[in-house]
Protein backbone atom coordinates (compact mmCIF):
# COMPACT_ATOMS: atom_id res chain seq x y z
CA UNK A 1 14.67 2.31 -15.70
CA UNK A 2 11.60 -0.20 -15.88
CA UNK A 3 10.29 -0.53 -19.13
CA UNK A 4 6.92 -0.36 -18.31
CA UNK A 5 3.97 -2.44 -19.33
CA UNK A 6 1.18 -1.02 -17.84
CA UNK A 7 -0.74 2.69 -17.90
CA UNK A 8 -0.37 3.62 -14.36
CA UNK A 9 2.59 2.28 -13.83
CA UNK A 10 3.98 3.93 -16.74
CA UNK A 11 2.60 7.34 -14.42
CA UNK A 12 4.94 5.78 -11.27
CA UNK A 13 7.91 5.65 -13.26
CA UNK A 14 7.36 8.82 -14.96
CA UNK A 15 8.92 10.57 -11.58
CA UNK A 16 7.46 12.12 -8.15
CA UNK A 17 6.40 15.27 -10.36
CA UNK A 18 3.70 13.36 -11.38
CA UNK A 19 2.15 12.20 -7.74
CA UNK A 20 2.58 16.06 -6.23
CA UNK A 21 0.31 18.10 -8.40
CA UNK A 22 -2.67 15.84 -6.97
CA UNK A 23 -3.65 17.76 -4.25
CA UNK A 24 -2.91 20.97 -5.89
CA UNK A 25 -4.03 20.94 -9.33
CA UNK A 26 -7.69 19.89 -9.75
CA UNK A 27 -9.25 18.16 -12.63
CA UNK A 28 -11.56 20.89 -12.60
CA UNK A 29 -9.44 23.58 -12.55
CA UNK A 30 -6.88 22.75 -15.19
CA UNK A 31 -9.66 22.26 -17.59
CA UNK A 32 -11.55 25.18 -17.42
CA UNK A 33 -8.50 27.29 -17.83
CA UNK A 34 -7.60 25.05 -21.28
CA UNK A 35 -11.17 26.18 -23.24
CA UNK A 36 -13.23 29.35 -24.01
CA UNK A 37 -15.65 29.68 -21.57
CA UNK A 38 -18.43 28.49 -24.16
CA UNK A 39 -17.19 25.13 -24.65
CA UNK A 40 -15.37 24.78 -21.06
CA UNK A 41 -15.81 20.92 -19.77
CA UNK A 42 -17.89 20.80 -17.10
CA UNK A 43 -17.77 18.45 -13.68
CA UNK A 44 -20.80 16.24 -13.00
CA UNK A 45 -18.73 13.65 -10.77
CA UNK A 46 -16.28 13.59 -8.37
CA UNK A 47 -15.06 11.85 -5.49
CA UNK A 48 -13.90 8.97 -7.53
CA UNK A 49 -10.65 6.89 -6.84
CA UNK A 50 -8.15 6.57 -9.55
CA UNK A 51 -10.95 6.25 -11.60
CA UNK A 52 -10.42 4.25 -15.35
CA UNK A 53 -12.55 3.29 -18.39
CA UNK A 54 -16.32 4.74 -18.47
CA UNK A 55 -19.26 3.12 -20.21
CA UNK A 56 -22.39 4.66 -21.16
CA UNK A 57 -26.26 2.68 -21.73
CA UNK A 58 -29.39 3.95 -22.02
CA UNK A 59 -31.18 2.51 -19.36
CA UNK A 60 -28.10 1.81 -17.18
CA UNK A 61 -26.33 5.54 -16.87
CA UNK A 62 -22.85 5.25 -16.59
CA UNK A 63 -20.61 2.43 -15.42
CA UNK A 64 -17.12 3.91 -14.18
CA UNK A 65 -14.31 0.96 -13.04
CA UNK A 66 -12.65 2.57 -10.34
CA UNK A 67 -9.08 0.95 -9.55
CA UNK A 68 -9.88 1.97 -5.66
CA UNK A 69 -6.80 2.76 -3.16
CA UNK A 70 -4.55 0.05 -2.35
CA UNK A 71 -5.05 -1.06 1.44
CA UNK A 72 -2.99 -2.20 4.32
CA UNK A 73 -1.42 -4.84 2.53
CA UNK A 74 0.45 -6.89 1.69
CA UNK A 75 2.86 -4.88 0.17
CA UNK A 76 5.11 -5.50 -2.86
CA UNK A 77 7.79 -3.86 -4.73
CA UNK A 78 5.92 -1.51 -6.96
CA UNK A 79 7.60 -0.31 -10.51
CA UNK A 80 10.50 1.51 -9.15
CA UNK A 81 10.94 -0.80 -5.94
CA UNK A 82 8.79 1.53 -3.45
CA UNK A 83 6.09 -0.34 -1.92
CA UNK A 84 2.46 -0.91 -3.22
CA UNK A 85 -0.10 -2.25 -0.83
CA UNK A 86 -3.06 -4.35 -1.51
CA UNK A 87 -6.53 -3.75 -0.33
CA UNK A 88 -10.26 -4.09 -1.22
CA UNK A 89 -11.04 -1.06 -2.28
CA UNK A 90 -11.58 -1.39 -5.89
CA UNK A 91 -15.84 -0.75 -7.69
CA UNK A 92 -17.72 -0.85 -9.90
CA UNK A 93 -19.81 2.80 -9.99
CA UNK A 94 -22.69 4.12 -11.57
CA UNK A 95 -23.65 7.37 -12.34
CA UNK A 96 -26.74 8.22 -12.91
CA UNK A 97 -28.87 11.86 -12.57
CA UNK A 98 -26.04 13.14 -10.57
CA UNK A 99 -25.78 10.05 -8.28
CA UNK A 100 -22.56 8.03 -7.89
CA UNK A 101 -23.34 4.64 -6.80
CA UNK A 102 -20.84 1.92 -5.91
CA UNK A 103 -22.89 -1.55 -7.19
CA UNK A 104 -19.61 -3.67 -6.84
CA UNK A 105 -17.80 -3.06 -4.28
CA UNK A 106 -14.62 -4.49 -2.03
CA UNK A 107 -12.77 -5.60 -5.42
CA UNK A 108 -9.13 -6.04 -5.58
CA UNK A 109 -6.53 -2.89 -5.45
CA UNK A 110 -2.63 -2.53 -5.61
CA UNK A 111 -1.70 1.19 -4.66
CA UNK A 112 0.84 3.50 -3.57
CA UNK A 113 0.58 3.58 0.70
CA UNK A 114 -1.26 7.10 -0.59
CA UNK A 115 -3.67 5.39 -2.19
CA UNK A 116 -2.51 6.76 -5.53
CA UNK A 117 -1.92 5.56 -8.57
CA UNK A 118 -3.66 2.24 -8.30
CA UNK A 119 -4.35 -0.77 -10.14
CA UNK A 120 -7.47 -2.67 -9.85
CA UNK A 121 -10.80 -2.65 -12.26
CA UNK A 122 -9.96 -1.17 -15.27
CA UNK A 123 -12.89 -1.44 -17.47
CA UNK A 124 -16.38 -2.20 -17.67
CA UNK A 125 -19.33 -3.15 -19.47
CA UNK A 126 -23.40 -3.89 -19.22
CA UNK A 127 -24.36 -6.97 -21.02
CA UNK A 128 -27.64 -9.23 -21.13
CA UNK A 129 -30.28 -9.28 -18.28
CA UNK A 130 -28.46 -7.38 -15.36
CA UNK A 131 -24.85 -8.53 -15.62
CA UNK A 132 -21.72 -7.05 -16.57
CA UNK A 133 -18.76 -8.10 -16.90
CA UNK A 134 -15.27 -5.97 -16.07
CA UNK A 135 -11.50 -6.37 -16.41
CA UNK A 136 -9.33 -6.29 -13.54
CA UNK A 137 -5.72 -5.00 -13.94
CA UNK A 138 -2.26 -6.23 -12.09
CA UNK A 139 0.69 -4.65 -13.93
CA UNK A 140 2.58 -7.90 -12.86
CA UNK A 141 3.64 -11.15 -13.39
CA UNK A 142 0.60 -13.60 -12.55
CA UNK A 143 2.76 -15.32 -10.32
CA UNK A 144 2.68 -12.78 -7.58
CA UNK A 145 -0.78 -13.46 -7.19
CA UNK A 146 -0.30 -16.51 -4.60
CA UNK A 147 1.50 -13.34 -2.23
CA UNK A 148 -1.69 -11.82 -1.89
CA UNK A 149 -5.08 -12.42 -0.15
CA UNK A 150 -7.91 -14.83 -1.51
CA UNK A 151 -9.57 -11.69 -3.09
CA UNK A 152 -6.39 -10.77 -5.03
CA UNK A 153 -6.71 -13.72 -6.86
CA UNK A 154 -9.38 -11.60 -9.44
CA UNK A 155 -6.44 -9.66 -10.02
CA UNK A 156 -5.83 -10.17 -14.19
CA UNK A 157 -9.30 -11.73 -14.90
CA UNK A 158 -12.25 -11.06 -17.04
CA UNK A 159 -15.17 -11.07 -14.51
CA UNK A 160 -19.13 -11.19 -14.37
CA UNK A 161 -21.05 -10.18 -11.95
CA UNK A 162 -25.68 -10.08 -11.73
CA UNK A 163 -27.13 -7.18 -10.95
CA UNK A 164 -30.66 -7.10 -9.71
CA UNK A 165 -32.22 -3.47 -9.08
CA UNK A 166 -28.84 -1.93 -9.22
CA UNK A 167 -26.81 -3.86 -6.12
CA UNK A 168 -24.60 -6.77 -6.49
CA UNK A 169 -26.20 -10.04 -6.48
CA UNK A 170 -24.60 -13.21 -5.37
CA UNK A 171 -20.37 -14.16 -5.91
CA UNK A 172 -18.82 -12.90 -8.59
CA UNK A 173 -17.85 -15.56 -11.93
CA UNK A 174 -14.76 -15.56 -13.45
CA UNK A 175 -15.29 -15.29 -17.34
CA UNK A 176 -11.50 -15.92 -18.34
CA UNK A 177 -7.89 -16.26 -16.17
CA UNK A 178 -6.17 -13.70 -18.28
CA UNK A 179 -3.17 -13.45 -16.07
CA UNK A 180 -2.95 -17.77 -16.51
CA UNK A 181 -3.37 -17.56 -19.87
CA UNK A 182 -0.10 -15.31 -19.70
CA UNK A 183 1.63 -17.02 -17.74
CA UNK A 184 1.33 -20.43 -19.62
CA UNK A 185 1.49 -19.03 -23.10
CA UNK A 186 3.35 -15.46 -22.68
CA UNK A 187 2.81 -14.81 -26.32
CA UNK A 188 4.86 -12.18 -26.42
CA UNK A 189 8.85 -13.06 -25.54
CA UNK A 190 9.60 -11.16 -22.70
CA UNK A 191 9.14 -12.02 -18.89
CA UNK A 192 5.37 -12.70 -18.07
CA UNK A 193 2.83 -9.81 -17.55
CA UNK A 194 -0.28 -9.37 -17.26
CA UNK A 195 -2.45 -6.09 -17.19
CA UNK A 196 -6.17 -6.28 -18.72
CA UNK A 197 -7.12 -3.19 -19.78
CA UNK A 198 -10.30 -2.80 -22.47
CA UNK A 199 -13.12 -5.16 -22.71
CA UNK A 200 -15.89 -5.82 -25.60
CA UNK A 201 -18.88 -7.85 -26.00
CA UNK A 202 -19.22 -10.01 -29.04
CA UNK A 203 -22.22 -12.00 -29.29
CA UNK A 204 -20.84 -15.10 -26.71
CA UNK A 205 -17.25 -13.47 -26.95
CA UNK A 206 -15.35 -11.45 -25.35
CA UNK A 207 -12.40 -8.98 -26.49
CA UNK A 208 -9.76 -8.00 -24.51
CA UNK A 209 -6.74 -6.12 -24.75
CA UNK A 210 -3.70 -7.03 -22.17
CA UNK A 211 -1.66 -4.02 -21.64
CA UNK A 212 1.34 -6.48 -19.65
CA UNK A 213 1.13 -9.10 -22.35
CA UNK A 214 0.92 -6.82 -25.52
CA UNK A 215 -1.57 -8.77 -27.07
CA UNK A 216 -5.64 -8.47 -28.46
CA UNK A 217 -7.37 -12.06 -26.79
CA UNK A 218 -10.74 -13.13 -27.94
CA UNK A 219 -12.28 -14.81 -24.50
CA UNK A 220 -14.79 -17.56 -24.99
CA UNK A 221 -16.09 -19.15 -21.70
CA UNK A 222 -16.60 -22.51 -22.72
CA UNK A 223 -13.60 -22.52 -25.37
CA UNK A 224 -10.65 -20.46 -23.48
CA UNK A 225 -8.62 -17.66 -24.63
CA UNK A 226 -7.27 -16.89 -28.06
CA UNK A 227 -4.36 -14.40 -29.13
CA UNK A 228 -6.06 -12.69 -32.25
CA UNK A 229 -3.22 -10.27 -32.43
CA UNK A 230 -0.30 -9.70 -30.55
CA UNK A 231 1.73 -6.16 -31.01
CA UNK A 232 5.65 -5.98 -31.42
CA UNK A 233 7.87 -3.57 -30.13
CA UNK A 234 9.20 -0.60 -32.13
CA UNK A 235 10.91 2.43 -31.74
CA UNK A 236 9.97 6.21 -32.93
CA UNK A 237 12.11 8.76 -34.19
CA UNK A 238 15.85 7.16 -33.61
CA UNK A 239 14.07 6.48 -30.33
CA UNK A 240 15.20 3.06 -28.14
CA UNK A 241 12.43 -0.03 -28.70
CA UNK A 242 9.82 0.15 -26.42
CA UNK A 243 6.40 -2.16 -25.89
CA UNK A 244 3.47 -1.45 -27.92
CA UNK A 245 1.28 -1.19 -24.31
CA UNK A 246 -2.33 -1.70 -26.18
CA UNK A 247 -4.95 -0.20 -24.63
CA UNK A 248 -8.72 0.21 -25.71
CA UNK A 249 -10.56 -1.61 -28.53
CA UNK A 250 -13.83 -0.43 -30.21
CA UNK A 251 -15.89 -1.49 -32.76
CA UNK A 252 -16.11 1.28 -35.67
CA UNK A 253 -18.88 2.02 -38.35
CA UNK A 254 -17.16 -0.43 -40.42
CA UNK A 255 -16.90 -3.28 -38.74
CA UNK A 256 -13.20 -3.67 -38.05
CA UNK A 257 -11.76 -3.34 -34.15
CA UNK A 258 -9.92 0.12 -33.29
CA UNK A 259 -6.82 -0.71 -30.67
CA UNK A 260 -5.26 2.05 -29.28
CA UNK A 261 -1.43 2.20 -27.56
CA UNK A 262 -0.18 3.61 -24.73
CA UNK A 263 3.81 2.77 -25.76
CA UNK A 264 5.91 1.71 -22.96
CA UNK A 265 9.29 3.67 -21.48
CA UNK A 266 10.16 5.70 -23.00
CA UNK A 267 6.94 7.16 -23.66
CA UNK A 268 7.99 9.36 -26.90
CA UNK A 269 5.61 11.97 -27.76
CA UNK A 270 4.08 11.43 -30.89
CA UNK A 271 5.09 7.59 -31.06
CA UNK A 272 1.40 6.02 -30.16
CA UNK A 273 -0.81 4.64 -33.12
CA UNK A 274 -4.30 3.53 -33.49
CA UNK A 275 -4.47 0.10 -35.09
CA UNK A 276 -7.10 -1.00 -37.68
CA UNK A 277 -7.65 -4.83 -37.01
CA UNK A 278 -9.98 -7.41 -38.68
CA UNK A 279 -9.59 -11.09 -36.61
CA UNK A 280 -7.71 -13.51 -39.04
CA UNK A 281 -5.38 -10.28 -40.60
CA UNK A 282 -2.78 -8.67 -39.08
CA UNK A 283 -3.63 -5.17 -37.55
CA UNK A 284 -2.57 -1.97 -39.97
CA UNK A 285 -1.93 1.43 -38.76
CA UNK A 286 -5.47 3.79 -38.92
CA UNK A 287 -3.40 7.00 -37.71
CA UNK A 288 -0.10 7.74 -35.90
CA UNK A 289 1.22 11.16 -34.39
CA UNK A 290 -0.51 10.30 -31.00
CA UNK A 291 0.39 10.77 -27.26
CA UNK A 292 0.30 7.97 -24.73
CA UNK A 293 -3.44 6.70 -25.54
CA UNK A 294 -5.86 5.19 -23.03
CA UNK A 295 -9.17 4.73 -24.35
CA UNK A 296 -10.90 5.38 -27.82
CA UNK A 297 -14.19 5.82 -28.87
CA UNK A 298 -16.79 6.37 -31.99
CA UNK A 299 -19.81 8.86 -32.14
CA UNK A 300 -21.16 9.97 -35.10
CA UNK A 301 -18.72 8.39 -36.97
CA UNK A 302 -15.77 9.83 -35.74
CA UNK A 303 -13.34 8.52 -33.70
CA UNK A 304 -12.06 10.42 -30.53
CA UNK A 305 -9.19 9.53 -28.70
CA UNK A 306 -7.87 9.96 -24.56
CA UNK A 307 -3.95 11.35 -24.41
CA UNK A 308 -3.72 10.91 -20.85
CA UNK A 309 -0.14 12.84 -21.10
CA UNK A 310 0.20 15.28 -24.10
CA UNK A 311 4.01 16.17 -23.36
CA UNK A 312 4.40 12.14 -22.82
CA UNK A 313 5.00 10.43 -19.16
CA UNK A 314 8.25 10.61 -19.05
CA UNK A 315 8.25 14.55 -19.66
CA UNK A 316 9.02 15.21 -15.94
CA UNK A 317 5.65 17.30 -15.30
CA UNK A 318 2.16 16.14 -14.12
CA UNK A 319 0.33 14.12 -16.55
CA UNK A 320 -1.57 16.89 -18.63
CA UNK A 321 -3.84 15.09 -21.41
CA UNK A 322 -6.38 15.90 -23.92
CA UNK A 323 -9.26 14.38 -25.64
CA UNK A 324 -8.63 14.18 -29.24
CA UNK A 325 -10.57 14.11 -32.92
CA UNK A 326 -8.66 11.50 -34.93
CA UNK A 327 -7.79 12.17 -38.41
CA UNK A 328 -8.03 8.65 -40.24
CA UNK A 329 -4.42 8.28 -42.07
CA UNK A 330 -3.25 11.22 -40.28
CA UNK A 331 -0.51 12.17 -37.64
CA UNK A 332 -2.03 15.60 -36.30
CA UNK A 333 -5.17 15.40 -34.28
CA UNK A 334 -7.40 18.73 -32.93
CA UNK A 335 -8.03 18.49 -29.54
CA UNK A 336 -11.65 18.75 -28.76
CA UNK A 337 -10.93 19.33 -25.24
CA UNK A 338 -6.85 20.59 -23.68
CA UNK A 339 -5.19 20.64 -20.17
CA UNK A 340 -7.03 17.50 -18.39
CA UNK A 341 -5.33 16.25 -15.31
CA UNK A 342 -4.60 12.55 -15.90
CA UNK A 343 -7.75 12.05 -18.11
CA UNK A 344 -8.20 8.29 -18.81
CA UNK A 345 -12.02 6.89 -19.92
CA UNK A 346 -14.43 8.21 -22.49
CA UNK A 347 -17.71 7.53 -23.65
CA UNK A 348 -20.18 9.77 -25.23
CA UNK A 349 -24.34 10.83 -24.65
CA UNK A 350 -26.15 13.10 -26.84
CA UNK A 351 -24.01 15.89 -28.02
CA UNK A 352 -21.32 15.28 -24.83
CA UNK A 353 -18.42 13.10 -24.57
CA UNK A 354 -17.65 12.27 -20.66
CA UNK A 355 -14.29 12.08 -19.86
CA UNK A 356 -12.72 10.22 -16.52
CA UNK A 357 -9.87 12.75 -14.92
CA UNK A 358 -7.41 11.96 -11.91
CA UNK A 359 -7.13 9.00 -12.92
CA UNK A 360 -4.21 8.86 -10.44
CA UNK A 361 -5.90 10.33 -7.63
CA UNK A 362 -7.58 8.70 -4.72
CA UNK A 363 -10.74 10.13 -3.89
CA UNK A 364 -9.99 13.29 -6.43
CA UNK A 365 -11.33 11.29 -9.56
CA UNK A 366 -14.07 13.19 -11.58
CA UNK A 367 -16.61 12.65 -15.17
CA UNK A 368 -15.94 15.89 -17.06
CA UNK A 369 -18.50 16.31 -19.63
CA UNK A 370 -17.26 17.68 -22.99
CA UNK A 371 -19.19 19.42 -25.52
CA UNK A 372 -18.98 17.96 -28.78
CA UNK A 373 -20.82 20.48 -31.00
C-alpha cells in the first residue's frame, strides 16, 4: 500500500468505495439528513470541480481553488498505478451574490480519466491591489514535472496572478518553486514530494504548508524559501508510523500559526492533531482526537476544524466528514455540522461558516453554508 502524502490521493488509495458514491450521494443530500431541520446546511454553490480551500473578503466574495478535471493527458501512474491524466482545467472561482465566476482559468490538473479526484489549485488568497496569489498541488515528486506540458510546470508553486475588474490580467508570476525547493533540499528523509496545500499572507511573506514534503515554509520572493518547521512521523494507538500530511495554517487571536494534519496511510481515526507553532520554536500540540483534517479556521475566537472523513480514509466507505468546534487541549470535538460528502475548505461570514463539499467530484462540487449560532 502507498503511504500517502497528499489529501486526495490519500481518497484514491482509500479504495473504489470512495469514487462510486459520487454520482449517487449528493453533497446536498447527505447533509440535510445529518442536522435538525433548523440548523440544516444549506447549498448556495454548485457545479464546482473537486473543489478545495475557500477564502472569504469583504469586498472580494469568495475565492474557491478548484483542482479542475484532469484532461487528455499525458497520463501517469497515479497512487495505486491506474492512470491520471493531465489537463487545463484547473480555476480560480469567485462567488459572489449567487454567481460563480471562473477569474483564472486553464490552470494545471492531474485527475482520474473521470475527472475525479484531482489535483491542481489547492488554495487561495486576495492580497494588495487586485492580486492574489494561490498554491498549486502535485502529490509527486517534482521531477515528473519535465513529463508534462509547458503549463504543468505551475504544478507545486506558489503563484500570483492581477486582477483588474474581476478577470485575469496579463501571465501569471511565480512567487516561489515549492516543488524545487523539495527536490534540492527534501527536508524531510524520505523520497522527494511535493504537494502545496495552505497559503498565508505575512506582510512581504508568505506561509505555506507542503502536504508531500511534511514541512511549514516561509516564502520570501526576493530571499527564497525557508523550512520554519518540518513535522515527523508518528504512530497512534499501537498503530504503524505514518507521515504527519500538514495541511492548513491560520493565524489565531494570539498570534501563533494553527497547522492542521491530515496523517498519511493509514489514516487512523482519531490520530490527527492541530499544532500550535510560533517561527523560531518547535510546534506543540493545541488538541488531538481529530479525523483526517483539511483546513482550519478562527471566528469569534474559536477555532473550527474540516474532517473530510470522520470514520478515516481508509475505512472502506465514502468519505463522510464533518465540520468541527475544537476544544483547545482537548481530544473530543462537537461537530457543528455531520454527514458532509468529502467536505474540504472553510471560511466563515457573519454568523455562517461556508464549507467546500465533493471535493472529489468533478462538476458535483458545492459551498454549503453552515449556521454557526
Amino acid at each position: 500500500m502507498v503511504r500517502s502524502k497528499s489529501p486526495i490521493q490519500a481518497l484514491l488509495i482509500a479504495g473504489a468505495a470512495i469514487a462510486l458514491p459520487l454520482a449517487v450521494v449528493p453533497a446536498a443530500s447527505v447533509a440535510e439528513t445529518a442536522q435538525p431541520r433548523s440548523s440544516a446546511p444549506v447549498s448556495v454553490a454548485s457545479g464546482l470541480d473537486n473543489p478545495r480551500q475557500i477564502t472569504f473578503k469583504k469586498g472580494v466574495g469568495f475565492l474557491i481553488a478548484e483542482a479542475g478535471v484532469g484532461g487528455k493527458g499525458p497520463c501517469m501512474p497515479g497512487p495505486e498505478g491506474s492512470p491520471v491524466c493531465f489537463g487545463k482545467s484547473g480555476a480560480i472561482t469567485r462567488l459572489r451574490g449567487g454567481n460563480l465566476e471562473r477569474l483564472v482559468k486553464k490552470l494545471p490538473s492531474l485527475a482520474d480519466k473521470d475527472g475525479a479526484g484531482a489535483i491542481g489549485p489547492s488554495d487561495v488568497i486576495p492580497y494588495g491591489d487586485h492580486r492574489i496569489a494561490f498554491t498549486v498541488g502535485l502529490g509527486a515528486d517534482p521531477a515528473v514535472r519535465e513529463d508534462l506540458p509547458k503549463k504543468g510546470r505551475w504544478m507545486a508553486m506558489l503563484v500570483a496572478a492581477n486582477l483588474r475588474g474581476g478577470h485575469q490580467d496579463g501571465e501569471l508570476k511565480e512567487i516561489a518553486d515549492l516543488g524545487g525547493f523539495e527536490a534540492r533540499e527534501n527536508p524531510h528523509p524520505t523520497a522527494p514530494d511535493s504537494n502545496p496545500v495552505s497559503v498565508l499572507k505575512k506582510k512581504k511573506k508568505f506561509l505555506v504548508t507542503d502536504a508531500g514534503g511534511n514541512d511549514w515554509l516561509k516564502v520570501h520572493r526576493d530571499r527564497g524559501v525557508k523550512v520554519l518547521a518540518v513535522f515527523p512521523d508518528r504512530s497512534y494507538a499501537g498503530s504503524d508510523e505514518f507521515q504527519a500530511v500538514p495541511t492548513s495554517v491560520v493565524k489565531g487571536p494570539d498570534g501563533a500559526y494553527y497547522i492542521s494534519q491530515l496523517t498519511g496511510f493509514p489514516f487512523v481515526m482519531n490520530a490527527a492533531q492541530i499544532y500550535r507553532a510560533v517561527p523560531g520554536e518547535a510546534p506543540t500540540v493545541y488538541a488531538s482526537g481529530l479525523t483526517n483534517v483539511t483546513d482550519l479556521g478562527w471566528h469569534n475566537g474559536t477555532l473550527y476544524a474540516v474532517q473530510i472523513s470522520d470514520a478515516g480514509l481508509a475505512s472502506g466507505g465514502p468519505p463522510i466528514g464533518s465540520l468541527r468546534q475544537v476544544v483547545p487541549g482537548g481530544t473530543t470535538h462537537p461537530a457543528v455540522a455531520a454527514g458532509l460528502f468529502a467536505p474540504y475548505g472553510v471560511a466563515f461570514k457573519g454568523s455562517n461558516a461556508y464549507v467546500t463539499t465533493c471535493a472529489v467530484c468533478p462538476n458535483k462540487g458545492e459551498v454549503m453554508s453552515v449556521p454557526l449560532g
